[in-house]
Protein backbone atom coordinates (compact mmCIF):
# COMPACT_ATOMS: atom_id res chain seq x y z
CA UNK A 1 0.00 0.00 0.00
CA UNK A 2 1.30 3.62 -1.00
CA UNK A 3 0.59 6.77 0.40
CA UNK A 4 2.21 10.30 0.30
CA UNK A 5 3.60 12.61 2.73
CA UNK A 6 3.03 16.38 2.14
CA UNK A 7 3.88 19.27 4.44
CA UNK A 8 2.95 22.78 4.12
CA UNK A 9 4.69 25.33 6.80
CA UNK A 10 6.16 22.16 8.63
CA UNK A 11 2.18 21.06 9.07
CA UNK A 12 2.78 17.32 8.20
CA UNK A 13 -0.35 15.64 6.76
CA UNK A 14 -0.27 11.74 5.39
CA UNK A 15 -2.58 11.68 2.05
CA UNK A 16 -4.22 8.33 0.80
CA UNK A 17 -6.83 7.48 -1.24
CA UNK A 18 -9.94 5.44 0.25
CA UNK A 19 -10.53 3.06 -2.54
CA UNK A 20 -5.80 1.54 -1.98
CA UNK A 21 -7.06 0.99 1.43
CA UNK A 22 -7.47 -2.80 2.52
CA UNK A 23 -9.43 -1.56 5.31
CA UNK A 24 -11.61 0.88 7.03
CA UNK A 25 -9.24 4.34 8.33
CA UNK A 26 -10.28 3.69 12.18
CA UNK A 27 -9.00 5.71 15.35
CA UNK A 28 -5.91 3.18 16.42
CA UNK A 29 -4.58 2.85 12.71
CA UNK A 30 -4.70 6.69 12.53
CA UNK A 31 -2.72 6.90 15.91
CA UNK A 32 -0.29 4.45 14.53
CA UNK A 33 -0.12 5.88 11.07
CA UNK A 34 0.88 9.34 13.21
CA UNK A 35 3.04 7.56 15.70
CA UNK A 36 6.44 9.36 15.07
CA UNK A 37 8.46 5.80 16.59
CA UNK A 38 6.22 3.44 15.54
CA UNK A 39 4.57 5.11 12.53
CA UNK A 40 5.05 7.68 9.95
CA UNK A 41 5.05 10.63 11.94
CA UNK A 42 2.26 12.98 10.98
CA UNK A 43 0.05 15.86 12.50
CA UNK A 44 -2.80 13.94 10.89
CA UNK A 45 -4.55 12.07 8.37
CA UNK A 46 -5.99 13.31 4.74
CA UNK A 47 -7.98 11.07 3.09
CA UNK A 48 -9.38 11.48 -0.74
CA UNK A 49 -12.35 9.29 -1.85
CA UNK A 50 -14.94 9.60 -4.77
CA UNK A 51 -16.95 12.76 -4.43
CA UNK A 52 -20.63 12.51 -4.65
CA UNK A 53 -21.89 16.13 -5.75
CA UNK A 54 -21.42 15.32 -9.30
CA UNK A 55 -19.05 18.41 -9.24
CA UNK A 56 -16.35 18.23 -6.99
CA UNK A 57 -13.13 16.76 -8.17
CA UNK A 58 -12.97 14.11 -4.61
CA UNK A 59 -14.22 14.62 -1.21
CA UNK A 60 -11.35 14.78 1.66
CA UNK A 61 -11.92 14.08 5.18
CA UNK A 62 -8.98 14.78 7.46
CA UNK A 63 -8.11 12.77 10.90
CA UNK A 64 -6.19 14.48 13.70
CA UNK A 65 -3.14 12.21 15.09
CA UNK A 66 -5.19 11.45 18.29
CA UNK A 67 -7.90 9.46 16.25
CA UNK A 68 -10.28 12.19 16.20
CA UNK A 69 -11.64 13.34 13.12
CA UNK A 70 -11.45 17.52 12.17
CA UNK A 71 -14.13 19.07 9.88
CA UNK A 72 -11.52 21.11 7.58
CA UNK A 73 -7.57 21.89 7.57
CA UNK A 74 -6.50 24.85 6.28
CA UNK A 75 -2.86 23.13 5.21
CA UNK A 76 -4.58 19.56 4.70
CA UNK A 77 -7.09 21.50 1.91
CA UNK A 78 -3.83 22.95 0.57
CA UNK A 79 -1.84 19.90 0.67
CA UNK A 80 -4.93 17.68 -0.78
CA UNK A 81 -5.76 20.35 -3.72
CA UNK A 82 -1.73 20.45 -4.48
CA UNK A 83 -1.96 16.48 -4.71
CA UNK A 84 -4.85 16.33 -6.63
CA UNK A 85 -4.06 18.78 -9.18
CA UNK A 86 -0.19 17.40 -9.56
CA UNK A 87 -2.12 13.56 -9.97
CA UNK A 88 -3.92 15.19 -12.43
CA UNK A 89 -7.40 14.96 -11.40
CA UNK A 90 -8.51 17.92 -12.71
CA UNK A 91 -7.68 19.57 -15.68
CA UNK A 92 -8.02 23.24 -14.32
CA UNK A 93 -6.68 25.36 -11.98
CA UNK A 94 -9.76 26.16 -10.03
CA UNK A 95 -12.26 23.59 -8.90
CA UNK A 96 -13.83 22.53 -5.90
CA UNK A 97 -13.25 20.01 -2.78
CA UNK A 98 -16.08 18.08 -0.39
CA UNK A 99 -15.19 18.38 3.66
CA UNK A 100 -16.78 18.25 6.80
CA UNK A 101 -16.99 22.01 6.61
CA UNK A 102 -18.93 22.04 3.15
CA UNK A 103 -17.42 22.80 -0.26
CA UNK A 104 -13.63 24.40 -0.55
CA UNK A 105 -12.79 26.04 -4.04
CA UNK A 106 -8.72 25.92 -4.00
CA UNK A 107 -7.09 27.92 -7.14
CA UNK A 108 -3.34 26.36 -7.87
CA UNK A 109 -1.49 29.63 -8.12
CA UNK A 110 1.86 27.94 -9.07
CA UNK A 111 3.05 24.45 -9.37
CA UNK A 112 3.79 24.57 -5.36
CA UNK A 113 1.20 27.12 -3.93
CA UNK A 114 -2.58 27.78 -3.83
CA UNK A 115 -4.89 29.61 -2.85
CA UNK A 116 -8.15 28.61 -1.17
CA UNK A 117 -11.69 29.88 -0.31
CA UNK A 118 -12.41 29.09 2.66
CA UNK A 119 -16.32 30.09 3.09
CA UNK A 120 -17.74 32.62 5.43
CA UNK A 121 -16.01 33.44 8.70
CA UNK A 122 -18.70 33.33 12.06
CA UNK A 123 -18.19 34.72 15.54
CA UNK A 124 -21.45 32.27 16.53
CA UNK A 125 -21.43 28.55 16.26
CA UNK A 126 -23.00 25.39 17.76
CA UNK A 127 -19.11 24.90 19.18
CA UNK A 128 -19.41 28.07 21.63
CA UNK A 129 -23.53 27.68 22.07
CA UNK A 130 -23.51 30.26 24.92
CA UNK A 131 -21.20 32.19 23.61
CA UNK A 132 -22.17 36.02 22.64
CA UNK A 133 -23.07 37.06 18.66
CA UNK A 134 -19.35 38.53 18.76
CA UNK A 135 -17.74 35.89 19.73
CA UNK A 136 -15.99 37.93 22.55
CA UNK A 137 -15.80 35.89 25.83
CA UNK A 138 -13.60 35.75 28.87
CA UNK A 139 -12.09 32.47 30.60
CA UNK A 140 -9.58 31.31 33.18
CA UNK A 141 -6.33 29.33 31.84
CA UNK A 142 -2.94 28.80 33.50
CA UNK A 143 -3.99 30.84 36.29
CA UNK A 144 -5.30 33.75 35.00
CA UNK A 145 -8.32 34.85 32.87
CA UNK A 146 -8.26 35.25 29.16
CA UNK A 147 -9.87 37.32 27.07
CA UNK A 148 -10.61 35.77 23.53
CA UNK A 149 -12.79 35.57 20.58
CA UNK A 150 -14.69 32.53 19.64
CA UNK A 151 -14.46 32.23 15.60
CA UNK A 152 -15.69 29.47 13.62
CA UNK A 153 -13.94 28.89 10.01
CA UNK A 154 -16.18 25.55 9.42
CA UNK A 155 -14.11 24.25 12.66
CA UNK A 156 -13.69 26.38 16.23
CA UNK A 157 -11.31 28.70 16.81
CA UNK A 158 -10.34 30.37 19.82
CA UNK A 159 -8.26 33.81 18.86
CA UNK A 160 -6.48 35.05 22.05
CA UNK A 161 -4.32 38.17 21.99
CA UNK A 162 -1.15 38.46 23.52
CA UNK A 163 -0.24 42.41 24.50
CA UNK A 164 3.54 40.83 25.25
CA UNK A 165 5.46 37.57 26.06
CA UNK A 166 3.71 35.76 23.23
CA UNK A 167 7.02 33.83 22.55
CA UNK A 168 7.81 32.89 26.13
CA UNK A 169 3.76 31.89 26.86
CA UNK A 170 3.79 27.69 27.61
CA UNK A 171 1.18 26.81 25.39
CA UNK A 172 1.40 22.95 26.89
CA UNK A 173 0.65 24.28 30.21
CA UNK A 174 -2.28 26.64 29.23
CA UNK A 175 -3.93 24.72 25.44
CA UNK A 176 -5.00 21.68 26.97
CA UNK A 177 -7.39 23.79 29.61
CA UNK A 178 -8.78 26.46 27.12
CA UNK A 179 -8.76 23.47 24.00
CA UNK A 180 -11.24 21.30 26.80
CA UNK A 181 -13.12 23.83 28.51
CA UNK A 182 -16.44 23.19 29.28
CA UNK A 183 -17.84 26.28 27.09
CA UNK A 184 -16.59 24.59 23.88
CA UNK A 185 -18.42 21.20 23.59
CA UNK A 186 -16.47 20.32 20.30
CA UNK A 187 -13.25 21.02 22.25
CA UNK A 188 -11.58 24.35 20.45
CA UNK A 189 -8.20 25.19 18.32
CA UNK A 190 -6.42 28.03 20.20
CA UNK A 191 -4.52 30.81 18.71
CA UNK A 192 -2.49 32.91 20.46
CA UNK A 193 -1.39 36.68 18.44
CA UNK A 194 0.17 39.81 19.06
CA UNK A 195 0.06 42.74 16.51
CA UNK A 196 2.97 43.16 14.10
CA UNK A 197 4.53 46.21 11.85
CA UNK A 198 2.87 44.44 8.17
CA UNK A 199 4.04 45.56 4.45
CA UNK A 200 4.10 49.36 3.60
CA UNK A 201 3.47 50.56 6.93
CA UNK A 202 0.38 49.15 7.38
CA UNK A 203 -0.97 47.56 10.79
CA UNK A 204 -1.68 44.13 8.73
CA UNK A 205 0.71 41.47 10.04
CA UNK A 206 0.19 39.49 13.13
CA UNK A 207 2.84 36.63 14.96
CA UNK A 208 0.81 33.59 16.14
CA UNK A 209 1.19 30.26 17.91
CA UNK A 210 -1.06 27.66 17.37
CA UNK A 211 -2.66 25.36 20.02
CA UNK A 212 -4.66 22.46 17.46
CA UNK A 213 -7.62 20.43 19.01
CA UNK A 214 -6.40 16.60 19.28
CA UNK A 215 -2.91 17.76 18.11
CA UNK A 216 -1.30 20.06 20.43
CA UNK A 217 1.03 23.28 19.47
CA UNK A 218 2.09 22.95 15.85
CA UNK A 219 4.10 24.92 13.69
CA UNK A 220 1.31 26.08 11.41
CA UNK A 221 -2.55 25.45 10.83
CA UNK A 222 -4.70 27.18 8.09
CA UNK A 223 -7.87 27.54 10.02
CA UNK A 224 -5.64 28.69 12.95
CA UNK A 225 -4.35 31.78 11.23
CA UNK A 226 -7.52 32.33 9.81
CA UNK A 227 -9.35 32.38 13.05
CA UNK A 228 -6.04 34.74 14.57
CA UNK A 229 -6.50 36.79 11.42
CA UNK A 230 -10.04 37.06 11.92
CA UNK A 231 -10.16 38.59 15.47
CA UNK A 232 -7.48 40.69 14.55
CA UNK A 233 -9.48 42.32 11.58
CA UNK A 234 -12.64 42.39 13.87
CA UNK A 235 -10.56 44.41 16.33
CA UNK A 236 -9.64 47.11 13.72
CA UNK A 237 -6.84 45.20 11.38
CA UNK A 238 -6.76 45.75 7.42
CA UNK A 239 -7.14 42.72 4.81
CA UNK A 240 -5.26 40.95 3.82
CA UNK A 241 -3.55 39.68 6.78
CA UNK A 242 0.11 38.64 6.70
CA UNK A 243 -0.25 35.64 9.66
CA UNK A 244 3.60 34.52 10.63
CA UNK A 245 3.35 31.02 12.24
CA UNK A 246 6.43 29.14 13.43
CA UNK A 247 6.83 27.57 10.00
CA UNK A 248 6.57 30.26 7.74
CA UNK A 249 3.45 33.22 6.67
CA UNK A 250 0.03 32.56 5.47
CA UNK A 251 -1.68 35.39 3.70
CA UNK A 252 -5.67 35.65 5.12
CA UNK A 253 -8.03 37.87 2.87
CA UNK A 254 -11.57 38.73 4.54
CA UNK A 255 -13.80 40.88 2.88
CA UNK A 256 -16.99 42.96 4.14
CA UNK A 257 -18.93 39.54 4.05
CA UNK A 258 -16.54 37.86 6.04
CA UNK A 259 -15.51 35.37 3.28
CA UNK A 260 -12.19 33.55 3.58
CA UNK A 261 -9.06 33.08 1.19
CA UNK A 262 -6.12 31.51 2.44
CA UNK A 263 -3.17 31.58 0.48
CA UNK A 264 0.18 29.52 1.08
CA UNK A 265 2.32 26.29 -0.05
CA UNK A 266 2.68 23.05 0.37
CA UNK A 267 4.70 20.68 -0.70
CA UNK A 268 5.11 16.59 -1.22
CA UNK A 269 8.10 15.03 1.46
CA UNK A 270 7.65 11.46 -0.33
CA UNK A 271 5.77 8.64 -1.78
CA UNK A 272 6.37 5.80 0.43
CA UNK A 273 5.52 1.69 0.54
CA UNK A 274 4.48 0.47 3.75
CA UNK A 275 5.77 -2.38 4.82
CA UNK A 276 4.14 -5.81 5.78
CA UNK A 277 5.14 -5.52 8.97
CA UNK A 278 2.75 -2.50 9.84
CA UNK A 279 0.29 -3.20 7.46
CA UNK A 280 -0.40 -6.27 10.13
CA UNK A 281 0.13 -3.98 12.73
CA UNK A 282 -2.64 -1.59 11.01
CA UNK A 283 -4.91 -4.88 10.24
CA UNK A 284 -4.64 -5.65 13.85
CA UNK A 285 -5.46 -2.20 14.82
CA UNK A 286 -2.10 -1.99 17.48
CA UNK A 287 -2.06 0.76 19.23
CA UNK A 288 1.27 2.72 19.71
CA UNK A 289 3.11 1.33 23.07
CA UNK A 290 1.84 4.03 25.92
CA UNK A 291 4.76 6.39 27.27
CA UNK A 292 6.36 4.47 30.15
CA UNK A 293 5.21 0.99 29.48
CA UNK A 294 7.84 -1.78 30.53
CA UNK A 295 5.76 -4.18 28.15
């Protein structure tokens, strides 16, 4: 069985197609997939299968590395629409992608970037259900209280901004509490921004770190910028957004509608064969050895 590795801002997603699989994509072969020892080594899972809209090119669902399964990925929309179009799927440059989240529309820009629309941007969802129509909440982390804003980008987002210390701020100490808290029932992405100096003189780049829901702090996510870029247009910010992530800038466009385009690259790391030893191991469904087990 063959499967590619892509990566877009060090955001490492494992792509495979439904119909090469010799069995169902489950939550312990997606931890072992991810498993950096025992695995592959991946911040998740994309996986392509036959679209069934009668216009999109394939539909793509995409699995976090804890098993749990993520409505839409920024990169992983990137990454798949890169693949698809390199595979030659489609003959065009522009054409359209099934998720979780609804339909994407990613344009190939050049052979190793694209750019995607992303749909309309919400500060109300059934992921913050108490949550006021701004979005704007406030809630203790870490101990102190947070202030942050609740956006939904077809997957929650919790935008948090940092006046100062945004580089020095544990995000393994505080993520895990805001990611779980009771207020988001879906569990939330966390972003964590402070205002930069952007091109020209404008006020329209922001530095964030990313918190990802069933991942952890990565070194990029899509729908994290967004959601960063988001509040900070909401609190006064031009468009388009220059959003510098640990791995590299995404470019965020939101217009008076609050439509989405993300813009960014993405790029294959390699094809590989798995071997027959964890292709049992995936059969079996083994779960990745537990961190201090003697067995």
């Amino acid at each position: 069985m063959k499967l590619e590795k892509w990566q877009a801002l060090g955001n490492d997603y494992l792509i495979l197609e439904r119909e090469a699989l010799p069995w169902e994509l489950t939550p312990p072969r997606i931890r072992l997939l991810c498993d950096a020892h025992f695995g592959l080594g991946a911040d998740g899972v994309c996986e392509l299968s036959a679209a069934d809209d009668g216009e999109s090119v394939a539909r793509l669902a995409i699995f976090n590395p804890d098993g749990s399964r993520a409505e839409i990925s920024g990169n992983g929309v990137r990454e798949a629409a890169l693949y698809l179009h390199g595979h030659g799927r489609t003959g065009g440059d522009t054409f359209s992608i099934q998720t979780d989240a609804g339909i994407v529309t990613p344009e190939i820009t050049s052979p190793n970037e694209a750019r995607v629309s992303m749909g309309i941007a919400t500060t109300s969802s059934e992921a913050y259900p108490d949550g006021e129509p701004d979005g704007v909440g406030v809630l203790p982390a870490g101990g102190r209280d947070w202030q942050f804003r609740h956006v939904s980008i077809g997957n929650p987002q919790c935008a948090i901004e940092v006046d100062s210390g945004l580089e020095e701020l544990d995000l393994d100490l505080v993520g895990p509490e805001i990611e779980s808290a009771e207020r988001f029932p879906m569990r939330t992405n966390v972003s964590f921004w402070s205002r930069g100096e952007g091109r020209g003189g404008r006020d329209s780049r922001i530095r964030a770190r990313i918190f990802e829901r069933g991942v952890g702090e990565t070194l990029s996510s899509g729908t994290g910028a967004t959601g960063a870029a988001v509040a900070a247009h909401l609190s006064g910010l031009e468009s388009p957004i220059e959003v510098v992530l640990d791995g590299g800038s995404l470019l965020v466009e939101i217009d008076d509608q609050m439509s989405i385009h993300l813009s960014g690259w993405a790029v294959p790391v390699y094809t590989v064969e798995l071997s027959g030893h964890l292709l049992d191991a995936l059969s079996d469904q083994v779960e990745p050895p537990t961190l201090g087990s003697t067995s």
